[in-house]
N, C-alpha and C. Protein backbone atom coordinates (compact mmCIF):
# COMPACT_ATOMS: atom_id res chain seq x y z
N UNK A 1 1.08 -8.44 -6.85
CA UNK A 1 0.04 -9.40 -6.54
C UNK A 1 0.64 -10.72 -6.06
N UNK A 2 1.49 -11.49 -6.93
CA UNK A 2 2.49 -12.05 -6.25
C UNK A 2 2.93 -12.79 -5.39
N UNK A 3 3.44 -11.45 -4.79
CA UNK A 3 4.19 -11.27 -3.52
C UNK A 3 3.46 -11.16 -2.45
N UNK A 4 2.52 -10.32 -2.52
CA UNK A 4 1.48 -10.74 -1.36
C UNK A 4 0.77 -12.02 -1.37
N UNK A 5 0.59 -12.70 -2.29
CA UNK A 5 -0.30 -13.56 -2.23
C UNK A 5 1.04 -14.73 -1.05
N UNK A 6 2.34 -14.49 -1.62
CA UNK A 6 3.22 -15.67 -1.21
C UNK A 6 3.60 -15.33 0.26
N UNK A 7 3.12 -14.09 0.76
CA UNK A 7 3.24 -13.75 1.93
C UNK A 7 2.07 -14.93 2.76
N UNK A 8 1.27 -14.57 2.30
CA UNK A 8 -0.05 -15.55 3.20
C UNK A 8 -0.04 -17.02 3.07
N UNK A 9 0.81 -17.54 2.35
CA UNK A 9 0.92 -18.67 2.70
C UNK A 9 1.22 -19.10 3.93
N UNK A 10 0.66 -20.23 4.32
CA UNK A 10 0.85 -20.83 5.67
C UNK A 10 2.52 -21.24 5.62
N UNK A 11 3.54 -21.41 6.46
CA UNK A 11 4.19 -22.26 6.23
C UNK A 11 5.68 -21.75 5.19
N UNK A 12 4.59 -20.78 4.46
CA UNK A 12 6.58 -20.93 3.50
C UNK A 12 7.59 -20.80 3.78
N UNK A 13 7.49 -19.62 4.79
CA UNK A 13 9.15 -19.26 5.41
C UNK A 13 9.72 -21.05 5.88
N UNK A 14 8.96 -21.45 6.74
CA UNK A 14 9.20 -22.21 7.34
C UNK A 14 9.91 -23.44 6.07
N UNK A 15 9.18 -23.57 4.98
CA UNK A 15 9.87 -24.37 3.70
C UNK A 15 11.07 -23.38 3.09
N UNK A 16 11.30 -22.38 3.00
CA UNK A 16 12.16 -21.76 2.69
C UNK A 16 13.71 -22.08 3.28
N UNK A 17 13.87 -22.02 4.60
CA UNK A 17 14.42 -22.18 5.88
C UNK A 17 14.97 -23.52 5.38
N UNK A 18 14.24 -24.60 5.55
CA UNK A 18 14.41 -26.14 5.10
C UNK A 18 15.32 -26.12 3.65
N UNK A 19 15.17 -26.03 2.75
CA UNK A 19 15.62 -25.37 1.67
C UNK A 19 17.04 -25.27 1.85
N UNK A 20 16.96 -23.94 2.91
CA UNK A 20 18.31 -23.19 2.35
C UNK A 20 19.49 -24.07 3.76
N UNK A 21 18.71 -24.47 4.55
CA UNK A 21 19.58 -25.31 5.73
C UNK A 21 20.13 -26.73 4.74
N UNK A 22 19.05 -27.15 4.55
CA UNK A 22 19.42 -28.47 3.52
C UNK A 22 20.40 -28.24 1.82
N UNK A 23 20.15 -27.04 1.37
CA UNK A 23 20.85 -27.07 0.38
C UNK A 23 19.89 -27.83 -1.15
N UNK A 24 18.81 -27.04 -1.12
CA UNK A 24 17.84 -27.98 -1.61
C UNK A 24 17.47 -27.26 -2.55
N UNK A 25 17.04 -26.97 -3.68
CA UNK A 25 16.24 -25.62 -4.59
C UNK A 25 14.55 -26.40 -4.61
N UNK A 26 13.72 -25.38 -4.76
CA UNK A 26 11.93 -25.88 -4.40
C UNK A 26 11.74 -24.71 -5.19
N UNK A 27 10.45 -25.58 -5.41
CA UNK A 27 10.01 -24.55 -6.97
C UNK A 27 8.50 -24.45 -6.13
N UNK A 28 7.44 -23.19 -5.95
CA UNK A 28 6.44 -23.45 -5.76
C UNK A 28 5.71 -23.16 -7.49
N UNK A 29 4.91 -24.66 -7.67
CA UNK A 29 4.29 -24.75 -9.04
C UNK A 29 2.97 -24.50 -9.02
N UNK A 30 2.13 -24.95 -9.97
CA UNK A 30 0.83 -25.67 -10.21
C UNK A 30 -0.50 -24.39 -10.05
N UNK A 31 -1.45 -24.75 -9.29
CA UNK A 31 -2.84 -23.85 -9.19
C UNK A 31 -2.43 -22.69 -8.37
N UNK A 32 -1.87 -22.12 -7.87
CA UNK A 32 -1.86 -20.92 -6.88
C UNK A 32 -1.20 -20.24 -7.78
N UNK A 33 -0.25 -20.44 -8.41
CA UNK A 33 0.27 -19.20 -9.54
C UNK A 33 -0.68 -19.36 -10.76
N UNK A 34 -1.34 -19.79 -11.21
CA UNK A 34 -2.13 -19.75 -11.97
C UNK A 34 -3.06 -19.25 -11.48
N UNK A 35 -3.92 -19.06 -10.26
CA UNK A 35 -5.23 -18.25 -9.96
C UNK A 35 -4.30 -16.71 -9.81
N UNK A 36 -3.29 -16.63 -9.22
CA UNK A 36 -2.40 -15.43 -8.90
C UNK A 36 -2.39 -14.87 -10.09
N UNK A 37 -2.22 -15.70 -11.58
CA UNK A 37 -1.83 -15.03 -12.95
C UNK A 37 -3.36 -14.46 -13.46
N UNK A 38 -4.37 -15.49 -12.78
CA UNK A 38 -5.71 -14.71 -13.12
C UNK A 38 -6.59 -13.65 -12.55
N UNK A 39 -5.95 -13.65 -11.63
CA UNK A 39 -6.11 -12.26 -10.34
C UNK A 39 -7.26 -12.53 -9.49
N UNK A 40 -7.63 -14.28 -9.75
CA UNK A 40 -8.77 -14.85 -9.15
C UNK A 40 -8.07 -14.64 -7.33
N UNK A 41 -9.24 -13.72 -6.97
CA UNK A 41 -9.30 -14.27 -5.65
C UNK A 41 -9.50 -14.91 -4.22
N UNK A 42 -9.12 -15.52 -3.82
CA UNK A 42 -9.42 -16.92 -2.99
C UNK A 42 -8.43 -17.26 -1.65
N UNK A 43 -9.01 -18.22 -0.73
CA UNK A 43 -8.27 -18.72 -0.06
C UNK A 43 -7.15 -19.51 -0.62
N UNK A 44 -6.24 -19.76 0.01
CA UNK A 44 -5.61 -20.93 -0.87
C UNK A 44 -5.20 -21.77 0.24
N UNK A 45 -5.38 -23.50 0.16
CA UNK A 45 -5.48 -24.52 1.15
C UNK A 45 -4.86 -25.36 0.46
N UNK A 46 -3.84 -25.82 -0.84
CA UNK A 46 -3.55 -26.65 -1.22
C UNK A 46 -1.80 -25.95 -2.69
N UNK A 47 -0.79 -26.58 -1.95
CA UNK A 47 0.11 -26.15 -2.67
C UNK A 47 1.46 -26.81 -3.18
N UNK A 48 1.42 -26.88 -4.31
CA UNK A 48 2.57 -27.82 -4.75
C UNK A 48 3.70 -27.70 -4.98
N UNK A 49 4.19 -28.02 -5.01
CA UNK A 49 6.31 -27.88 -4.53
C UNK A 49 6.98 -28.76 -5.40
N UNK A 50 7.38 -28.47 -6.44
CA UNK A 50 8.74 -29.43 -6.98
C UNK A 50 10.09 -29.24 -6.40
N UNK A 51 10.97 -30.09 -5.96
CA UNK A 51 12.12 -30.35 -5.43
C UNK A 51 12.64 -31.19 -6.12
N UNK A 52 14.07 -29.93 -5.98
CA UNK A 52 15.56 -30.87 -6.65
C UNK A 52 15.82 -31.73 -6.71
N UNK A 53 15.74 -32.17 -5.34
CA UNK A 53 16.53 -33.31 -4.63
C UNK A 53 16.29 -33.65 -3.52
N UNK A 54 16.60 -34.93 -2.91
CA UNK A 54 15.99 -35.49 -1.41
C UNK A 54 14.92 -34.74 -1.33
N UNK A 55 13.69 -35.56 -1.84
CA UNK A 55 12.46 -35.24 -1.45
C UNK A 55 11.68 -35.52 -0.43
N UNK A 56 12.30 -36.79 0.02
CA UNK A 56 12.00 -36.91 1.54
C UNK A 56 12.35 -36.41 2.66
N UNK A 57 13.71 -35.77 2.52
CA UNK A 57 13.85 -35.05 3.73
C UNK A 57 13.21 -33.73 3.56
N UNK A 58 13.20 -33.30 2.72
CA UNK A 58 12.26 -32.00 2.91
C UNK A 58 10.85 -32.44 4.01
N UNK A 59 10.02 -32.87 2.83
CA UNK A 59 9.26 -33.74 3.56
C UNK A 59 9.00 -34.10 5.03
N UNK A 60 9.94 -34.59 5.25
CA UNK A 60 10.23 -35.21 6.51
C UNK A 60 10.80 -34.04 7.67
N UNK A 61 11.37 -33.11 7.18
CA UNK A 61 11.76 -31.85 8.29
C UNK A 61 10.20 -31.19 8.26
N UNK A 62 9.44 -30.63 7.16
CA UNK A 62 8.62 -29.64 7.09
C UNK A 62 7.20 -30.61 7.99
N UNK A 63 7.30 -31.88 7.74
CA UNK A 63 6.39 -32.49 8.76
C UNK A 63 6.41 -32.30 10.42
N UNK A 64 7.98 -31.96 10.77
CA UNK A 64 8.24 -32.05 11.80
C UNK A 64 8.50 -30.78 12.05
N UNK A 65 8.41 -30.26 11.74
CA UNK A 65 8.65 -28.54 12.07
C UNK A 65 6.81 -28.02 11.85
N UNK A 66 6.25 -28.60 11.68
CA UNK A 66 4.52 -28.07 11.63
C UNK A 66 3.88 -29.33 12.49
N UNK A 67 4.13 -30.55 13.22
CA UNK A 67 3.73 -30.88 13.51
C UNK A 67 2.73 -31.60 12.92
N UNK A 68 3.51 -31.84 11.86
CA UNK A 68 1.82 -32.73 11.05
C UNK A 68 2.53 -34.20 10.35
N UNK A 69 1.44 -34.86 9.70
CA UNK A 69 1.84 -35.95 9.06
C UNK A 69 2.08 -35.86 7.60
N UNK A 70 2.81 -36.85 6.88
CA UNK A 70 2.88 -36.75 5.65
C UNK A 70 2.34 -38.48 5.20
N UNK A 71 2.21 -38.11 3.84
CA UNK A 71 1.95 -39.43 3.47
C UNK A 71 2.53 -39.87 1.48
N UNK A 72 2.84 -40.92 1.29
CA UNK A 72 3.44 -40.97 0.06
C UNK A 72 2.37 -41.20 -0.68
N UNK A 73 2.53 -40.18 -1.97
CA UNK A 73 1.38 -40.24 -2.89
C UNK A 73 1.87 -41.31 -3.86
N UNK A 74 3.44 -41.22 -4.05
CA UNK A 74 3.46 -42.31 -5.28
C UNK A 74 5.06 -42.07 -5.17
N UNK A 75 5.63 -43.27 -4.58
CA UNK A 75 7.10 -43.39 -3.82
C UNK A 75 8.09 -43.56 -4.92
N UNK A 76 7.50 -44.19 -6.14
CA UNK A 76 8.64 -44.49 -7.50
C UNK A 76 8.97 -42.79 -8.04
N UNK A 77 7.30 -42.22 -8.04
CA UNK A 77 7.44 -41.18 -8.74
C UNK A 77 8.55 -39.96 -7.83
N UNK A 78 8.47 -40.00 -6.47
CA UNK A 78 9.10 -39.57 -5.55
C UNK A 78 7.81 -38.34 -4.92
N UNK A 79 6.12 -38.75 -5.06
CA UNK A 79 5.46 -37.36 -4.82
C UNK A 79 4.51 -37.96 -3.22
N UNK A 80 4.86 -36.76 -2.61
CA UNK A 80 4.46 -37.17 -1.11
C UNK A 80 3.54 -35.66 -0.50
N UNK A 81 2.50 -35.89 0.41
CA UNK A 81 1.74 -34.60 0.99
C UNK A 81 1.60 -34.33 2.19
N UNK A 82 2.05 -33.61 2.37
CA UNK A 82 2.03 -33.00 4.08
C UNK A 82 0.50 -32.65 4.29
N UNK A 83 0.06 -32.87 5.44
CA UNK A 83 -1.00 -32.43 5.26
C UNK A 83 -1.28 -31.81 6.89
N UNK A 84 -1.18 -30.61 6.85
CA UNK A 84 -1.37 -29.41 8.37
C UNK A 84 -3.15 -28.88 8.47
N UNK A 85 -3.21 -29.06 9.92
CA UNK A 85 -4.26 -28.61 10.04
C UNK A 85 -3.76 -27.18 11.17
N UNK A 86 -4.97 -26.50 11.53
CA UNK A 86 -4.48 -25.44 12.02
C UNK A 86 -5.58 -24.28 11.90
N UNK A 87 -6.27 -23.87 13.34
CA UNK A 87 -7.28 -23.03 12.93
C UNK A 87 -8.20 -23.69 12.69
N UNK A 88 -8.72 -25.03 12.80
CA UNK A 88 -10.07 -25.55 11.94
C UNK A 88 -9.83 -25.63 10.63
N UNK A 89 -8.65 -25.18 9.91
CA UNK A 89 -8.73 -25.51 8.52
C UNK A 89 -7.54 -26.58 7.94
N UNK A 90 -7.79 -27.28 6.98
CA UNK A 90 -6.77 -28.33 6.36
C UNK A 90 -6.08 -27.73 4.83
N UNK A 91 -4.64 -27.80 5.50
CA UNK A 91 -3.89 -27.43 4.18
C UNK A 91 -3.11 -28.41 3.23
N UNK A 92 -2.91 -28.12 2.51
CA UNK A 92 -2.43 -29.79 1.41
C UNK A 92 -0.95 -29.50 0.68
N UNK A 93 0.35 -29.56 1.24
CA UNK A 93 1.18 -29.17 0.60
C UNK A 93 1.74 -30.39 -0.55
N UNK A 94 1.82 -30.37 -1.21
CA UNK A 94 2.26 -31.81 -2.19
C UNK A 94 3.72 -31.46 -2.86
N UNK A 95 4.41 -32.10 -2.73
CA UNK A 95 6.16 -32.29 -3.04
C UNK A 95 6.07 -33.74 -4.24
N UNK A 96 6.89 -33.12 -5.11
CA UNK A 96 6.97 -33.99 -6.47
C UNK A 96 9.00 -33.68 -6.51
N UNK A 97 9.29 -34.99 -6.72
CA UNK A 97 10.68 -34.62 -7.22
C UNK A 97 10.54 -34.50 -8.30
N UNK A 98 11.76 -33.27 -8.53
CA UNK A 98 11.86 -33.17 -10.25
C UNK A 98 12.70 -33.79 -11.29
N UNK A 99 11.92 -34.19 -12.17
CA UNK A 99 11.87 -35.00 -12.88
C UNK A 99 13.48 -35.34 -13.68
N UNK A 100 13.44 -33.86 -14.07
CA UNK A 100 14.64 -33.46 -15.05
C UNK A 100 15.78 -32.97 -14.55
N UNK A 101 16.73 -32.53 -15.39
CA UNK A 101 18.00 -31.97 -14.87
C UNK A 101 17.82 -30.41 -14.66
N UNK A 102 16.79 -29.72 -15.36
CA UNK A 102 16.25 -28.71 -15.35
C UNK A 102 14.92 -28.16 -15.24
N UNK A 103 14.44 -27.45 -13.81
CA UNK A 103 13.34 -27.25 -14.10
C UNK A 103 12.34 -27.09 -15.57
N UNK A 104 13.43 -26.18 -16.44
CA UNK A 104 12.59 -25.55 -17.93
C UNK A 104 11.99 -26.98 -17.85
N UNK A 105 12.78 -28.18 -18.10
CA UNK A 105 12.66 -29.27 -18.96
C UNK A 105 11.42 -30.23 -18.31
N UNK A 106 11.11 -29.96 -17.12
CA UNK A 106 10.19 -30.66 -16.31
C UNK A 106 8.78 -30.09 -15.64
N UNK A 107 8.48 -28.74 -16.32
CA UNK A 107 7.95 -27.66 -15.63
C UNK A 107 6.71 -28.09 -14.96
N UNK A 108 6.25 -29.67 -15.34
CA UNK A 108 5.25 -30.20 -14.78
C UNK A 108 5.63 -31.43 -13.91
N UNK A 109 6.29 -30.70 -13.08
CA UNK A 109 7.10 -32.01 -12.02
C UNK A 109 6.27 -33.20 -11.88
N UNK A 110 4.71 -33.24 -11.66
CA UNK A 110 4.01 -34.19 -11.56
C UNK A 110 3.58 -34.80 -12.29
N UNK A 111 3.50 -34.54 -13.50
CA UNK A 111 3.47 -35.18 -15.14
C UNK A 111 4.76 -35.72 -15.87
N UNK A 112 5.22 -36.82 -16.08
CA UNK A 112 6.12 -37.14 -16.70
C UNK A 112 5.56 -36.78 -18.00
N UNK A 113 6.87 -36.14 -18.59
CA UNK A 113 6.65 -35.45 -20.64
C UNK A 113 6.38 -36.98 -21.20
């Protein structure tokens, strides 16, 4: 279930790619694995990303490789959103740096513990 679901994402390869060119580890978090864990099924238009490190250049390549804009949600915290349109529809990718030295330790990149 998964795996298909991470197939239809708009975009991932394309964050994947960024990732592994940059040397970056990205966590996809938050509501899409949680409807995935509930077998709820749905479109999905909005997806959140914790990153290692240099959160702006991610950011800043995956803007420019989709042609879209980004904008800073909260620059101390390091959390910023791409936001692609495409098809008539609007997608919401949101990037949070992580927090900790370890994902375990931060598993809510966008919540400081």
């Amino acid at each position: 279930m998964l795996t298909n679901t991470l197939k239809k994402i708009l975009y991932l390869s394309t964050l994947s790619s960024i990732a592994k060119q940059k040397k970056i580890d990205l966590w996809l978090v938050g509501g899409v694995l949680r409807d995935v864990h509930l077998y709820r099924k749905k479109e999905y238009f909005d997806f959140d990303f914790c990153v290692e490190k240099n959160v702006v250049t991610v950011v800043k390549e995956f803007s420019k490789k989709t042609h879209s804009k980004y904008i800073v949600l909260d620059q101390a915290q390091g959390s910023y959103r791409v936001i692609v349109k495409k098809k008539g529809k609007v997608y919401s990718y949101d990037f949070t740096l992580m927090r900790g030295k370890e994902l375990k330790k931060t598993f809510r990149c966008g919540i400081s513990p």
